[in-house]
Structure formats: C-alpha cells, structure tokens
Protein backbone atom coordinates (compact mmCIF):
# COMPACT_ATOMS: atom_id res chain seq x y z
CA UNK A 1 0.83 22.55 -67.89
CA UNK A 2 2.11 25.80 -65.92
CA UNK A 3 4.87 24.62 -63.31
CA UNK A 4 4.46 24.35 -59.86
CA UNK A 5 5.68 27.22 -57.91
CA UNK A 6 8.30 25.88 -55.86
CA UNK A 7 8.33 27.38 -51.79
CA UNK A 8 10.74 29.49 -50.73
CA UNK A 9 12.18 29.47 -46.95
CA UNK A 10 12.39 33.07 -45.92
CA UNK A 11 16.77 33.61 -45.22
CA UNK A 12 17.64 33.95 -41.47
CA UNK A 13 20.12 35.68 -39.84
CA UNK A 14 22.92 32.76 -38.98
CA UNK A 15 22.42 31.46 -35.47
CA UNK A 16 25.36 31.61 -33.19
CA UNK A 17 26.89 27.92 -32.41
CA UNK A 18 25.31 28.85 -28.29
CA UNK A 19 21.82 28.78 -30.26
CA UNK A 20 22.27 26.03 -32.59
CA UNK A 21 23.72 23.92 -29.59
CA UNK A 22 20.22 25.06 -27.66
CA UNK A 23 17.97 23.95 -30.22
CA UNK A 24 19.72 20.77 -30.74
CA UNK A 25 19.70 19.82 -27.19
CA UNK A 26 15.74 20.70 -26.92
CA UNK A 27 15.22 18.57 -29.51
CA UNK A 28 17.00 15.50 -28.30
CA UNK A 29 14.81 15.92 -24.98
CA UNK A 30 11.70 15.95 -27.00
CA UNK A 31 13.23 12.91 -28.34
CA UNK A 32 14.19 11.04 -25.21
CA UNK A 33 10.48 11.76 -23.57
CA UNK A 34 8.88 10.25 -26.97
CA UNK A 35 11.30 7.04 -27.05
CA UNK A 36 10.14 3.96 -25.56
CA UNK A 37 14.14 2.53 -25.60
CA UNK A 38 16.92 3.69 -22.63
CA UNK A 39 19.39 5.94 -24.69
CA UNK A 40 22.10 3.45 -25.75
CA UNK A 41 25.35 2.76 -23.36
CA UNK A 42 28.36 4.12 -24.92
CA UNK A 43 30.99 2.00 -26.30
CA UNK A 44 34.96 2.18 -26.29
CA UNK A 45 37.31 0.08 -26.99
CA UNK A 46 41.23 0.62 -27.24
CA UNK A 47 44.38 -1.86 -28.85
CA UNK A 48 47.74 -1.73 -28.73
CA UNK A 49 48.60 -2.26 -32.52
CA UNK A 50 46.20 -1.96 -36.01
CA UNK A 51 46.74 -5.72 -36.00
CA UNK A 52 45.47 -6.65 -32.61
CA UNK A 53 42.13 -4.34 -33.95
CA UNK A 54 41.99 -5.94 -37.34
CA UNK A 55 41.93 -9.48 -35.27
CA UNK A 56 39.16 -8.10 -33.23
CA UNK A 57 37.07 -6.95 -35.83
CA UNK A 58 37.48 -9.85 -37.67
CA UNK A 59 35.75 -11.95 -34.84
CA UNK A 60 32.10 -9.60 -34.84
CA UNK A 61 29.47 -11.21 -36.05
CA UNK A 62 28.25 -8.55 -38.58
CA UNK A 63 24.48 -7.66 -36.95
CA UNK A 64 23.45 -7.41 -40.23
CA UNK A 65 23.25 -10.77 -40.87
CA UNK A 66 21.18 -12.09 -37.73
C-alpha cells in the first residue's frame, strides 16, 4: 500500500508579537460570545512565610475528589 501523502502548511512570514497579540484577543471574544459561563473571577492570595502557605494548602479540599 502506497503511503499517504502527508499535508503540508504553506511557511509564513513570522507575525510581529502586535499581530499575534491581535489574533489572540479576537479569538478570546469569539470565545466569550459562544460561552454560556461568566469568565471566571481572578484569584490571589499572599503569606507571609512558605510555612503559613504549606498550612493553607494543606486545608483545600482537592476538587478533584468531589
């Protein structure tokens, strides 16, 4: 059997970081009109120490398992 020939994408010019930002903010409106959720509320959290983080991490309930 005679292998597939495989499709190849044509090589563009490389897109300034202006036009890649562009496209990728079109496409997260596209996204936003076709989602029925709100866009999720950002979350931030600061400690003082590692420690007082590991303690806080250490009482999530992993959302995994619910």
């Amino acid at each position: 059997m005679p292998p597939t020939p495989q499709r190849v994408r044509p090589k563009s010019a490389p897109r300034s970081a202006a036009a890649c930002l562009e496209e990728a903010e079109r496409l997260f409106r596209d996204f936003a009109q076709l989602t029925p959720f709100p866009p999720p509320k950002p979350f931030v959290k600061s400690f003082d120490s590692f420690a007082d983080y590991e303690t806080w991490r250490r009482g999530q309930r992993n959302p995994w398992l619910r």
